[in-house]
C-alpha atoms as a PDB file:
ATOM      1  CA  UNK A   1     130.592   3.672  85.911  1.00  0.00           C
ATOM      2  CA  UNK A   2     129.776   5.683  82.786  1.00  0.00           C
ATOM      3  CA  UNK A   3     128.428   8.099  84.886  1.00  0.00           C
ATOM      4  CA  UNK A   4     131.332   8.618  87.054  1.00  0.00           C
ATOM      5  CA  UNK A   5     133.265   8.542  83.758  1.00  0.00           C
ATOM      6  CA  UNK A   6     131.120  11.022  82.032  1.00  0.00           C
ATOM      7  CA  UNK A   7     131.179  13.340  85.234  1.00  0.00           C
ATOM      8  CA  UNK A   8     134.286  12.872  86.490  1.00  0.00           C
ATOM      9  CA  UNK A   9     135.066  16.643  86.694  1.00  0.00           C
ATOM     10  CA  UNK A  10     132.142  17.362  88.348  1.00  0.00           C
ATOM     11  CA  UNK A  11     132.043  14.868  90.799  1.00  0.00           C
ATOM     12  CA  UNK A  12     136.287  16.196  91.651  1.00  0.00           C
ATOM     13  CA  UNK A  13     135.148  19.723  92.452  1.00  0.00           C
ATOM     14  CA  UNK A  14     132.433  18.646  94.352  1.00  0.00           C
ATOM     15  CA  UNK A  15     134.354  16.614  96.572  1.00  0.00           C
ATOM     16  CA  UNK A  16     137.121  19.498  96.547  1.00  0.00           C
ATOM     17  CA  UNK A  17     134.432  21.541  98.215  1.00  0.00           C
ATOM     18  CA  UNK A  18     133.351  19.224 100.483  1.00  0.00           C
ATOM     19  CA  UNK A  19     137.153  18.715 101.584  1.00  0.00           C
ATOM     20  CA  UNK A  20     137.528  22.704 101.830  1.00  0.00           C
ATOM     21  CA  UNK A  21     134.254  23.100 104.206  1.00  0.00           C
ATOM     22  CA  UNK A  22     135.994  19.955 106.316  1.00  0.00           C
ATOM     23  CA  UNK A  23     139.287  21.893 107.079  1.00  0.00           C
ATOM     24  CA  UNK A  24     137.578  25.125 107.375  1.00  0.00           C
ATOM     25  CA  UNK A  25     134.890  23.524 109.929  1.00  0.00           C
ATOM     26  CA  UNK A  26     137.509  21.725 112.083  1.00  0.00           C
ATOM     27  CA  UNK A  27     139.982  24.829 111.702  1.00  0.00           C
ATOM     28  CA  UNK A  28     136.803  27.328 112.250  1.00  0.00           C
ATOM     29  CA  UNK A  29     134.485  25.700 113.759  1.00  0.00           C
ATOM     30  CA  UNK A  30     132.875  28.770 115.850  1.00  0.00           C
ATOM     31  CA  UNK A  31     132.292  29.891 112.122  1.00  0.00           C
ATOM     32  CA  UNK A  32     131.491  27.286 109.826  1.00  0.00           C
ATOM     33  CA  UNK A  33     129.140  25.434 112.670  1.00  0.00           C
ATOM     34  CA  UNK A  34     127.213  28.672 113.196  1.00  0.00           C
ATOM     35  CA  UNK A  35     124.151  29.637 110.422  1.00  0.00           C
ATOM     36  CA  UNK A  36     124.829  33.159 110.646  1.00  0.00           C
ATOM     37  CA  UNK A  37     128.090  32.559 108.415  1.00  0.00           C
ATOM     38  CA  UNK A  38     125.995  30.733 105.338  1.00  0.00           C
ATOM     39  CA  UNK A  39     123.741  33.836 105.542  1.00  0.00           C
ATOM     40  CA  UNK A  40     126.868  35.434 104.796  1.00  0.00           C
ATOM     41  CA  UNK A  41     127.725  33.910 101.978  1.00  0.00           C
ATOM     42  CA  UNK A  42     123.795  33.292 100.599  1.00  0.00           C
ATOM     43  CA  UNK A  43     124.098  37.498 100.431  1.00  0.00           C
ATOM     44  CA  UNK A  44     127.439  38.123  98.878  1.00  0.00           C
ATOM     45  CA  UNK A  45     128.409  34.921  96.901  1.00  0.00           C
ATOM     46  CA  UNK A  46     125.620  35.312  94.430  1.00  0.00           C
ATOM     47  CA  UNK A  47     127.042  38.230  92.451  1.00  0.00           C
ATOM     48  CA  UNK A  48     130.109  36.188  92.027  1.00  0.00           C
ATOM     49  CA  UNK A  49     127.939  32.860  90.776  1.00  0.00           C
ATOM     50  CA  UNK A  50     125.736  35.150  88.426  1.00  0.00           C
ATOM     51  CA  UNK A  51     128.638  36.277  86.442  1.00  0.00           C
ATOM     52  CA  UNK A  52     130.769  33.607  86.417  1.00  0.00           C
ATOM     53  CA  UNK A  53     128.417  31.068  85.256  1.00  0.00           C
ATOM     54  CA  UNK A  54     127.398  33.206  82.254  1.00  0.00           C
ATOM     55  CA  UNK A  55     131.955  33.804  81.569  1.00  0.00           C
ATOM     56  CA  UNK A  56     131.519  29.938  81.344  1.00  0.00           C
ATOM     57  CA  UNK A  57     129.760  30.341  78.171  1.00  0.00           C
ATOM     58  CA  UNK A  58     132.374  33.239  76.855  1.00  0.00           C
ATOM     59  CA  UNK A  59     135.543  30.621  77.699  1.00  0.00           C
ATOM     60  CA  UNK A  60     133.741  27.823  76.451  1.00  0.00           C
ATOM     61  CA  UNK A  61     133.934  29.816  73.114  1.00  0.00           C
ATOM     62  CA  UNK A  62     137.109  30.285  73.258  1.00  0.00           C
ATOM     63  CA  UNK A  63     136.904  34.251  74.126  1.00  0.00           C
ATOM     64  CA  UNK A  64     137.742  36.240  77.084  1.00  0.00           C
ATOM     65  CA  UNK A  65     136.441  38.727  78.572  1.00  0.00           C
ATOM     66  CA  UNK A  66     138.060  41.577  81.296  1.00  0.00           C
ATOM     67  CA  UNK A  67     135.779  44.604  81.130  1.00  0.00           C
ATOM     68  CA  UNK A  68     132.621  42.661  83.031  1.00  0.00           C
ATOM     69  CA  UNK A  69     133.503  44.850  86.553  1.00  0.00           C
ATOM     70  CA  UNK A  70     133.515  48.032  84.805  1.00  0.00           C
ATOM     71  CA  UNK A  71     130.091  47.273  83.199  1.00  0.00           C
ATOM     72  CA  UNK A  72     128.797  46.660  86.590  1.00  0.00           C
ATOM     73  CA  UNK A  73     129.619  49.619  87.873  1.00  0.00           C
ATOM     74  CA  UNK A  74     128.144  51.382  84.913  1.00  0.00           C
ATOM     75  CA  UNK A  75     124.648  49.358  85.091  1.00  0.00           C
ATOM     76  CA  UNK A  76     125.050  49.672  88.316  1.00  0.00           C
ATOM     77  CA  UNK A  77     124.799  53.606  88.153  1.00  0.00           C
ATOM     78  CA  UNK A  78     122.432  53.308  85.412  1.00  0.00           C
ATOM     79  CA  UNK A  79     120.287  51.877  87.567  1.00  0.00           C
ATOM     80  CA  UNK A  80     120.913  54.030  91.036  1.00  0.00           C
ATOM     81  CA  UNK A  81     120.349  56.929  88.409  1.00  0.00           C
ATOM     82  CA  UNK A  82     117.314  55.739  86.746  1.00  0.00           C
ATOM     83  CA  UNK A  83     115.516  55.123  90.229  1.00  0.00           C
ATOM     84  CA  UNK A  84     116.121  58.059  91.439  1.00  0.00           C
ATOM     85  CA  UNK A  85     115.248  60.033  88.298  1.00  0.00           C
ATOM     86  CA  UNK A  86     111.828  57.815  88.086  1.00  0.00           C
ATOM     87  CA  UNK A  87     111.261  57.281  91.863  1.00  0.00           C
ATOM     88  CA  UNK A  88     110.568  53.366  89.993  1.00  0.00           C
ATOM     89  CA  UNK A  89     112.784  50.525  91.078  1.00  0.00           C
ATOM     90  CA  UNK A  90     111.127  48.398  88.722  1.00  0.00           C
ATOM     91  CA  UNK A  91     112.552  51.025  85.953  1.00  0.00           C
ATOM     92  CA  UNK A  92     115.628  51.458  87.023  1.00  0.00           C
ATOM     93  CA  UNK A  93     116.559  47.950  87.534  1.00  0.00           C
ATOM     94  CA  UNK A  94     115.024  47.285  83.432  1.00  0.00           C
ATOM     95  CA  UNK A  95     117.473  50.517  82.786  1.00  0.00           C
ATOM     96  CA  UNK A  96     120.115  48.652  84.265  1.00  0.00           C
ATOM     97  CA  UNK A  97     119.618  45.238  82.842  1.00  0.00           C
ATOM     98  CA  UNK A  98     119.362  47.007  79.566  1.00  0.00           C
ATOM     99  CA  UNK A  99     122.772  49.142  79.644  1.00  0.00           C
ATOM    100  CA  UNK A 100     124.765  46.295  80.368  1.00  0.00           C
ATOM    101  CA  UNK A 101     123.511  43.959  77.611  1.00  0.00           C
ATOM    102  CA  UNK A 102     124.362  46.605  75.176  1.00  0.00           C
ATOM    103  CA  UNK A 103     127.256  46.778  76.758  1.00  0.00           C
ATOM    104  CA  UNK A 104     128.214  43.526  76.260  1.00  0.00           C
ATOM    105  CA  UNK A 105     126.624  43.294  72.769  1.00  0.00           C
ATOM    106  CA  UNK A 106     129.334  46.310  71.619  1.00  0.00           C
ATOM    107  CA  UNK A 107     132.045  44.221  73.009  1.00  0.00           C
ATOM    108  CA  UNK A 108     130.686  41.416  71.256  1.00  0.00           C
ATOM    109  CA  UNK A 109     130.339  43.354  68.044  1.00  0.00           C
ATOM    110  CA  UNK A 110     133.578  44.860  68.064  1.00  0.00           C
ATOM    111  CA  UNK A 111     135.548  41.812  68.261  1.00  0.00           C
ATOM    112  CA  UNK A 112     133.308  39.923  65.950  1.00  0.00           C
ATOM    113  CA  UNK A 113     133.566  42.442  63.390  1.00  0.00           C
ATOM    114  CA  UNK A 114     136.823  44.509  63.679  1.00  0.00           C
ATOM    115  CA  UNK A 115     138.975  41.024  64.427  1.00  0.00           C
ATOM    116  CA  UNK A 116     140.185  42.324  67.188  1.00  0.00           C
ATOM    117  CA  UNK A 117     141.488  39.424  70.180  1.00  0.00           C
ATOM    118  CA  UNK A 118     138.925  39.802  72.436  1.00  0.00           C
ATOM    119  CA  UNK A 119     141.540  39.873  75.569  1.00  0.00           C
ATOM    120  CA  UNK A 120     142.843  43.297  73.638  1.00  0.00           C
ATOM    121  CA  UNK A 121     139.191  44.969  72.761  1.00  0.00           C
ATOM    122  CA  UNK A 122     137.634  44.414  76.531  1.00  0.00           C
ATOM    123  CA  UNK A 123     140.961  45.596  78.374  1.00  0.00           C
ATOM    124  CA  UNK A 124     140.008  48.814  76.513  1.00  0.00           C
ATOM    125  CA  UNK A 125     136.293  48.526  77.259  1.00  0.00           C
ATOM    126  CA  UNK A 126     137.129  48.138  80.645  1.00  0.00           C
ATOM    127  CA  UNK A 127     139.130  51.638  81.059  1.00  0.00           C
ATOM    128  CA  UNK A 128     136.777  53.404  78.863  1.00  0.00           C
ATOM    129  CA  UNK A 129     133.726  52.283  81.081  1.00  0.00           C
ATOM    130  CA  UNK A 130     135.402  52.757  83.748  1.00  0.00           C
ATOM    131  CA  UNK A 131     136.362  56.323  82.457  1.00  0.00           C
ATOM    132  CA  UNK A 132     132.931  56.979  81.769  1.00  0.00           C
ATOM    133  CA  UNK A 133     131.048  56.417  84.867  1.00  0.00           C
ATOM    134  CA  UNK A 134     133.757  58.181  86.723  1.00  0.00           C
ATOM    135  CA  UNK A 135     133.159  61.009  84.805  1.00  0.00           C
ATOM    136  CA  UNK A 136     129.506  60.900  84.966  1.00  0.00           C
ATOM    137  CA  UNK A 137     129.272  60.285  88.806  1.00  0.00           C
ATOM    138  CA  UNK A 138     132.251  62.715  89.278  1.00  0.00           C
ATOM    139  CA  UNK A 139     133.857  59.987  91.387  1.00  0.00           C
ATOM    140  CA  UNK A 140     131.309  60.023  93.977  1.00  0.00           C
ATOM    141  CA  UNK A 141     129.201  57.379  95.921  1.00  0.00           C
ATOM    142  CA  UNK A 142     125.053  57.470  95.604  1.00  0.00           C
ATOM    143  CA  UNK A 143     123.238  56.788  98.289  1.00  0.00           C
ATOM    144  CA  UNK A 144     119.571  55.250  98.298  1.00  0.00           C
ATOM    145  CA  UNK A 145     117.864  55.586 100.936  1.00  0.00           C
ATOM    146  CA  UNK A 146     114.613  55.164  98.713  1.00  0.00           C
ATOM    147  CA  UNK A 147     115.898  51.328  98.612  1.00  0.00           C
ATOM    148  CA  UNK A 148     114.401  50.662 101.701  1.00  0.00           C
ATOM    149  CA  UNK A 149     111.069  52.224 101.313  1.00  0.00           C
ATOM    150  CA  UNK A 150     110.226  50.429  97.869  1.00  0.00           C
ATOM    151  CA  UNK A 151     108.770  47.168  97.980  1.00  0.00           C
ATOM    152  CA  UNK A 152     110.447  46.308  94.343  1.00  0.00           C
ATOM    153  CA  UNK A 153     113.172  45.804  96.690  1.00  0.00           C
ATOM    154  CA  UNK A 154     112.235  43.012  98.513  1.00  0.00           C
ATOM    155  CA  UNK A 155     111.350  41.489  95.222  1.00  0.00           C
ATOM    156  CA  UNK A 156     115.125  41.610  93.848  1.00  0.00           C
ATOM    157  CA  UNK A 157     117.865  41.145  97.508  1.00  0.00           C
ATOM    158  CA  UNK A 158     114.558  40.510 100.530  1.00  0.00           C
ATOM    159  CA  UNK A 159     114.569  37.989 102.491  1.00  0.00           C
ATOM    160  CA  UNK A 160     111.969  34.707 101.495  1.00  0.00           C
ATOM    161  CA  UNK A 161     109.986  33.648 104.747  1.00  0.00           C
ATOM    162  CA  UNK A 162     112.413  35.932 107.012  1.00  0.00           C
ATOM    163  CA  UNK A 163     115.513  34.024 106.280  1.00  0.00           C
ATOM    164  CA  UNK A 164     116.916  33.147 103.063  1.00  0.00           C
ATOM    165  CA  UNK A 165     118.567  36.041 100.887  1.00  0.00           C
ATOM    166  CA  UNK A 166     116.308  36.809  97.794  1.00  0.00           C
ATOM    167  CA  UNK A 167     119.818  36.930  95.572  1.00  0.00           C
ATOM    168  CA  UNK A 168     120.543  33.825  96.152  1.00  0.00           C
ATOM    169  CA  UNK A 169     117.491  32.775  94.481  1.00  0.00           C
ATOM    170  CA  UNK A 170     118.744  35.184  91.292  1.00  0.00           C
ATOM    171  CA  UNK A 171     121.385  32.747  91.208  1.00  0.00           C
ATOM    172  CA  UNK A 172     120.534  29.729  91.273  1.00  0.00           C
ATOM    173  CA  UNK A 173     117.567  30.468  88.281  1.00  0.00           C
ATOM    174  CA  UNK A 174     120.091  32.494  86.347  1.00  0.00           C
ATOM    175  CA  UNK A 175     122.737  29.072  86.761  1.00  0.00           C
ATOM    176  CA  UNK A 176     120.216  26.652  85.937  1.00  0.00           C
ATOM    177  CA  UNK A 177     118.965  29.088  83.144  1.00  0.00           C
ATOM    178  CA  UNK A 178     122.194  28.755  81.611  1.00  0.00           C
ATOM    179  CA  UNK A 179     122.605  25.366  82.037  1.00  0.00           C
ATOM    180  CA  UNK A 180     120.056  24.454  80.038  1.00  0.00           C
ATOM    181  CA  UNK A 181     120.840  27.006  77.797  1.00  0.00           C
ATOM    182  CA  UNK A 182     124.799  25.495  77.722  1.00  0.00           C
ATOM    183  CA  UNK A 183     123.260  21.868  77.475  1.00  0.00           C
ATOM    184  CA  UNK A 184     119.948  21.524  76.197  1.00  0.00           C
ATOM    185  CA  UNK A 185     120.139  24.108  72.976  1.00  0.00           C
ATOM    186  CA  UNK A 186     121.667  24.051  69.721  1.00  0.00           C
ATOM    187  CA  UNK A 187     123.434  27.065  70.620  1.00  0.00           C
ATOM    188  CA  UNK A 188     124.988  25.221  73.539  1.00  0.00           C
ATOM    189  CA  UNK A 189     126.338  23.206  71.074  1.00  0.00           C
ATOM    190  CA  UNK A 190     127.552  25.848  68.311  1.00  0.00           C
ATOM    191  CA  UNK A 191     129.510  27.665  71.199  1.00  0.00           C
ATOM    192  CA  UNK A 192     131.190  24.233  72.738  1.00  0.00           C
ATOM    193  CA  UNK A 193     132.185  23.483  68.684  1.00  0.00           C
ATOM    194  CA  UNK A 194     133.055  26.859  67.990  1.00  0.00           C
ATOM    195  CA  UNK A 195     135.315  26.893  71.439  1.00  0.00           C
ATOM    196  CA  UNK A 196     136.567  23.736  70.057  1.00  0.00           C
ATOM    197  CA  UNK A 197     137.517  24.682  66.174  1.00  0.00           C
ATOM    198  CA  UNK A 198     136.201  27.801  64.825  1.00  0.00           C
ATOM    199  CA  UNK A 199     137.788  26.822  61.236  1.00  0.00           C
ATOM    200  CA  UNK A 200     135.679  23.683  61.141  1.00  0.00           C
ATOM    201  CA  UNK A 201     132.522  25.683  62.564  1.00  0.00           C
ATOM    202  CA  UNK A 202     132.716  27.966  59.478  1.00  0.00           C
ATOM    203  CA  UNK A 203     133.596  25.542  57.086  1.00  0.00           C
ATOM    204  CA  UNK A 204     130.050  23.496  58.523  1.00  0.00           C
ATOM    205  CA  UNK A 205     128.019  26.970  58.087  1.00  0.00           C
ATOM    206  CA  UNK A 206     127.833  27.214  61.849  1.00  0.00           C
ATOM    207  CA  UNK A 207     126.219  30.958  62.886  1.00  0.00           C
ATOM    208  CA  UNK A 208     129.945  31.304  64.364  1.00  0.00           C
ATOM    209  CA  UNK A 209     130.022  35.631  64.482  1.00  0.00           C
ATOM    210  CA  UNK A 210     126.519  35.423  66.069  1.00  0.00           C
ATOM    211  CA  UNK A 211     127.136  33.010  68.612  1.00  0.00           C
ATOM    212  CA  UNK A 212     131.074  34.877  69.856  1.00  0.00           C
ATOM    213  CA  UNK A 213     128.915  38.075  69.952  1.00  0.00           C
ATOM    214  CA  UNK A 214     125.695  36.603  71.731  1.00  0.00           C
ATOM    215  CA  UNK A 215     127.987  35.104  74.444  1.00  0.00           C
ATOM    216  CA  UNK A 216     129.199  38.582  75.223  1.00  0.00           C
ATOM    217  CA  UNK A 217     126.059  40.301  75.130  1.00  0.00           C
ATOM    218  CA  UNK A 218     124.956  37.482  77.682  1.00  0.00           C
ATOM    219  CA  UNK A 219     127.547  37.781  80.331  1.00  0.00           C
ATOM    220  CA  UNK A 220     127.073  41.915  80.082  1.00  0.00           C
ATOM    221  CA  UNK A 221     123.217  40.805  80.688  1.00  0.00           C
ATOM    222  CA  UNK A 222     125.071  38.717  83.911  1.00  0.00           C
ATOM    223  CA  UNK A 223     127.102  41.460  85.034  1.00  0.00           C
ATOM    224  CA  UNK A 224     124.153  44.162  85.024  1.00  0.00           C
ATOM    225  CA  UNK A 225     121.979  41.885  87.236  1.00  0.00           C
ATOM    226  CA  UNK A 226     125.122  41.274  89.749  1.00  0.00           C
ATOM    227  CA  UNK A 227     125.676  44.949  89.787  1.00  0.00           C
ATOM    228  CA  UNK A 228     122.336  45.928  90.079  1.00  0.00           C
ATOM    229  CA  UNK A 229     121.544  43.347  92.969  1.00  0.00           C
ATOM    230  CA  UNK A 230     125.200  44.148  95.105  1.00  0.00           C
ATOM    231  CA  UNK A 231     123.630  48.131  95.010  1.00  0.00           C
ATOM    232  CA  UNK A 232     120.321  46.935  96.303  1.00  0.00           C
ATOM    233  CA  UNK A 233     122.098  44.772  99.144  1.00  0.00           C
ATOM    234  CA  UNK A 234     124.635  47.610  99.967  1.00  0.00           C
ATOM    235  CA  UNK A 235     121.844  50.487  99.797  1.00  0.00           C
ATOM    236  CA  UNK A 236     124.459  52.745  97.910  1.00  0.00           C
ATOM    237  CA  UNK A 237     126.733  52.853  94.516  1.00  0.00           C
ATOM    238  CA  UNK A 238     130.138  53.334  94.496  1.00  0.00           C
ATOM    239  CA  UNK A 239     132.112  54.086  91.390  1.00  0.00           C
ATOM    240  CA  UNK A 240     135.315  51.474  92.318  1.00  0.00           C
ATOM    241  CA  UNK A 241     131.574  48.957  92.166  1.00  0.00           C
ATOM    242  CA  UNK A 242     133.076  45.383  90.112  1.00  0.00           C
ATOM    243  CA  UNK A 243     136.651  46.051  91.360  1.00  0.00           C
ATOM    244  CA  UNK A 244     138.373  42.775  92.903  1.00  0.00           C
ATOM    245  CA  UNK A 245     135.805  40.633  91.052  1.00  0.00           C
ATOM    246  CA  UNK A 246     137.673  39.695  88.152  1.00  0.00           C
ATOM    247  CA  UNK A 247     140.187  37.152  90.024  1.00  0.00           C
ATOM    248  CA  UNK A 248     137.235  35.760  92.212  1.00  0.00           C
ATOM    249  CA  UNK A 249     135.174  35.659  88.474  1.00  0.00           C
ATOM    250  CA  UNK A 250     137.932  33.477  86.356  1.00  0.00           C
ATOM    251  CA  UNK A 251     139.439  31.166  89.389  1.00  0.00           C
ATOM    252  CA  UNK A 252     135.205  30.068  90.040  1.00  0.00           C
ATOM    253  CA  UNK A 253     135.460  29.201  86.003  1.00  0.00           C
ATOM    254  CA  UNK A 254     138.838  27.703  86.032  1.00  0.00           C
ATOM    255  CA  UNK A 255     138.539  25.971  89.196  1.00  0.00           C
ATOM    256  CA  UNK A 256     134.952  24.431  88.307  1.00  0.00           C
ATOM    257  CA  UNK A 257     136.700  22.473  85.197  1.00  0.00           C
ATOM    258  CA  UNK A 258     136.318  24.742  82.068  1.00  0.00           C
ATOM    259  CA  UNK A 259     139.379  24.716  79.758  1.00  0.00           C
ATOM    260  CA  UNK A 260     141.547  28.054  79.054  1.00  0.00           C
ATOM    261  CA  UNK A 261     141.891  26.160  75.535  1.00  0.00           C
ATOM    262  CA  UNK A 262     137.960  26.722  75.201  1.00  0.00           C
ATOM    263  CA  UNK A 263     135.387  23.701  73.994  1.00  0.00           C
ATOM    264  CA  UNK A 264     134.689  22.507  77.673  1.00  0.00           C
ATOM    265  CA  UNK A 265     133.174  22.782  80.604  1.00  0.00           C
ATOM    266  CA  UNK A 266     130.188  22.682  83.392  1.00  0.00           C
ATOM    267  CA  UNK A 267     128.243  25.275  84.514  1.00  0.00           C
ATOM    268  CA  UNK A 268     128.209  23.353  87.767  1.00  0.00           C
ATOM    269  CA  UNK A 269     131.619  22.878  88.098  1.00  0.00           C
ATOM    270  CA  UNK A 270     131.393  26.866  87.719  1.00  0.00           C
ATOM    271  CA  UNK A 271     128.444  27.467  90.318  1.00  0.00           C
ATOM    272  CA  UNK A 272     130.622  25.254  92.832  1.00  0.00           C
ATOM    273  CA  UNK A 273     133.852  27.121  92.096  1.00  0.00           C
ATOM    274  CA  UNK A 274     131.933  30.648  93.146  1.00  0.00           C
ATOM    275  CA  UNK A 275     131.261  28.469  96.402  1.00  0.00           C
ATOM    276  CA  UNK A 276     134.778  27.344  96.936  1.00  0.00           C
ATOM    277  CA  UNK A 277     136.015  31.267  96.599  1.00  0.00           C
ATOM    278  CA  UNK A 278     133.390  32.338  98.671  1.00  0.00           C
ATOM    279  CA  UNK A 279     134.520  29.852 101.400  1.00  0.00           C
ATOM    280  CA  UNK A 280     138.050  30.661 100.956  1.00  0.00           C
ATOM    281  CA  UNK A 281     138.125  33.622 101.359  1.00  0.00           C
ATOM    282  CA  UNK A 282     135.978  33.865 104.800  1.00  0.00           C
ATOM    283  CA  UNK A 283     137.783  30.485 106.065  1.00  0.00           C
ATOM    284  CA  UNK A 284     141.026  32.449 105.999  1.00  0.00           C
ATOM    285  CA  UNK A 285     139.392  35.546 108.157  1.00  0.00           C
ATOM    286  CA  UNK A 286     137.354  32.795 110.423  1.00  0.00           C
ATOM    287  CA  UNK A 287     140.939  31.038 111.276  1.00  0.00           C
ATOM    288  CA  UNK A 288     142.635  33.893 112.297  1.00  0.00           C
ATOM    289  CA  UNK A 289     145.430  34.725 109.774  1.00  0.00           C
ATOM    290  CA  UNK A 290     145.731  37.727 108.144  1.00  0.00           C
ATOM    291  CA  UNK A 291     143.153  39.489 105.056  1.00  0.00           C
ATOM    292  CA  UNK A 292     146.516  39.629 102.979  1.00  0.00           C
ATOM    293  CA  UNK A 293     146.608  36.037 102.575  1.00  0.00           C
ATOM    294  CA  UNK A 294     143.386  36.034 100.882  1.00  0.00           C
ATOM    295  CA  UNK A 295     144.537  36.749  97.568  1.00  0.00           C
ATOM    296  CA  UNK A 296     147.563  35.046  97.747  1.00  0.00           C
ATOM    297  CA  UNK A 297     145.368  31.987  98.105  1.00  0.00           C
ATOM    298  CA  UNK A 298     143.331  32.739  95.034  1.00  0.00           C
ATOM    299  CA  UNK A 299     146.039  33.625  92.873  1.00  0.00           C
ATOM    300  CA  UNK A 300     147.510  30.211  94.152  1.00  0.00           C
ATOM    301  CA  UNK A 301     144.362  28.333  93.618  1.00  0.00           C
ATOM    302  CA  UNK A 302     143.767  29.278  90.183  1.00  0.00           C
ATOM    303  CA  UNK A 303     147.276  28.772  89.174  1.00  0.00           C
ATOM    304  CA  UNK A 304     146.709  24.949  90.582  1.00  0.00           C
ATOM    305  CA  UNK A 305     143.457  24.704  88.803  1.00  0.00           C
ATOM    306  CA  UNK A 306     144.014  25.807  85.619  1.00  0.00           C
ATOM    307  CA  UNK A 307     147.671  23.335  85.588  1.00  0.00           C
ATOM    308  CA  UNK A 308     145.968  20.884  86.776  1.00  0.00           C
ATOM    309  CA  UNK A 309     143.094  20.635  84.281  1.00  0.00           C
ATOM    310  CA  UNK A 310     146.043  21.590  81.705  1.00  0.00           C
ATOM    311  CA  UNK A 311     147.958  18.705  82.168  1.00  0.00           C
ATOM    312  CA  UNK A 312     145.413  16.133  82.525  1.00  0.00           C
ATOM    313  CA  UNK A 313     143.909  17.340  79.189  1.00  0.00           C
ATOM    314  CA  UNK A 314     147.497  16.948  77.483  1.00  0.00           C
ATOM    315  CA  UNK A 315     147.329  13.387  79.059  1.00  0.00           C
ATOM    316  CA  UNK A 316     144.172  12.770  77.469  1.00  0.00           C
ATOM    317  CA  UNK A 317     145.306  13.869  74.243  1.00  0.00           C
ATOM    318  CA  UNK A 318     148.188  11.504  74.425  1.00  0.00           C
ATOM    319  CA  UNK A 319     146.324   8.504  75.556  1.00  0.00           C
ATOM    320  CA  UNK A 320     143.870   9.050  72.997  1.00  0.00           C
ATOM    321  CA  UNK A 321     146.581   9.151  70.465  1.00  0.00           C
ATOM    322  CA  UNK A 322     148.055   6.096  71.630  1.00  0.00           C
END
């Protein structure tokens, strides 16, 4: 019982998943009963689960962050630049990695220092990234051939014994990375009291500026590795590269259980929300109605989530206060 009690949010999303994959496979089933669809998703889903497990740890602090897409595309060209510069995967992918935690570390720094609401400071980071590699690319799409030809490839998006997507492996380490990270460290525990109250965090000596900016620098770490993984599997970069993630990004967070108030959440509940979207958003294709719908059904389900977790946190407050 205390286990069910202690997991309680967990074990909901879960079974919300299994209940989605049920309609989907009785609504779908030429789809969802055939492997070649989870192949699908094994390739693509992973750049939504690395990045939204590491905007767990951001939320969970109690910050936001909307400039993530933008600093995929610009690791993203980083990289694509760097490898073709170097004729070195290997480089260009540490190129990469390294652009975008900077990236995130100046976000981090910025808001930590300046004062300025996170929401605010990364909704300009966003344009002026996005600026940036538009002006550097000149708007225009890279292709890399050389992708194919590299065995550093197969090491990052190949497929293990034939079969099974290589990213997919990426995110599952990188989710269970953080998790231990979110659960099994003392800076787990500064960001889930910071997320919590900040005031008291201070007033206890917590590192509270170091841990708001590490979280950022983090999730720009995340975003580099998605963008630098969805240019392997596509074989080309695109400037528009991150655009149309941020919705899929904050309903897999919301929907897995963490709270908009920060303090909270799972990085499970988070790596089965990425699933959910995932499955959404091919069920509705699979069953025949229209692309448009898509998005309807995400804004929809992340409007439910985040009420829904709302509310029942206001009724635990209440309870709680008698």
């Amino acid at each position: 019982m205390n286990f069910i009690r202690n997991n309680k949010n967990q074990l909901l999303i879960t079974l919300v998943l299994a209940v989605l994959w049920s309609f989907f496979a009785l609504k779908a089933p030429q789809a969802f009963l055939s492997g070649s669809i989870y192949m699908t998703f094994l390739s693509t889903i992973p750049f939504i689960t690395i990045v939204a497990t590491a905007m767990t740890l951001v939320v969970v602090t109690g910050e936001m962050d909307l400039s993530f897409a933008s600093n995929m595309a610009m690791s993203g060209f980083v990289f694509a630049w760097t490898s073709q510069t170097s004729g070195s995967v290997l480089l260009g992918a540490a190129a990469g990695l390294a652009a975008g935690s900077c990236i995130g570390a100046l976000n981090g720094l910025m808001i930590t220092v300046t004062g300025v609401p996170a929401i605010v400071a990364t909704i300009g980071f966003d344009f002026f990234w996005r600026g940036t590699v538009m002006l550097l690319s000149n708007g225009t799409t890279r292709t890399l051939e050389f992708l194919n030809s590299s065995p550093s490839t197969a090491f990052f998006i190949g497929r293990v014994c034939g079969v099974l997507p290589a990213q997919s492996l990426w995110a599952l380490v990188f989710a269970m990375v953080t998790a231990l990270i979110y659960h099994r460290t003392s800076w787990g525990d500064d960001l889930r009291f910071i997320g919590d109250d900040r005031e008291a965090a201070k007033m206890l000596g917590l590192p509270v500026s170091a841990a708001r900016a590490g979280v950022f620098a983090y999730l720009g770490f995340a975003a580099a590795l998605s963008g630098i993984l969805a240019t392997m599997e596509m074989g080309n970069w695109w400037p528009t590269q991150g655009d149309g993630y941020l919705l899929l990004v904050f309903a897999s967070v919301f929907i897995g259980g963490t709270s908009v108030y920060g303090g909270s959440g799972t990085v499970w509940g988070t790596f089965v929300g990425s699933v959910i979207m995932g499955i959404i958003e091919a069920g509705i294709v699979s069953s025949g109605w229209s692309g448009f719908w898509t998005r309807f059904v995400d804004g929809l389900t992340l409007l439910a989530s985040v009420s829904f977790y709302a509310l029942a946190s206001k009724k635990k407050r209440w309870t709680a206060n008698g």
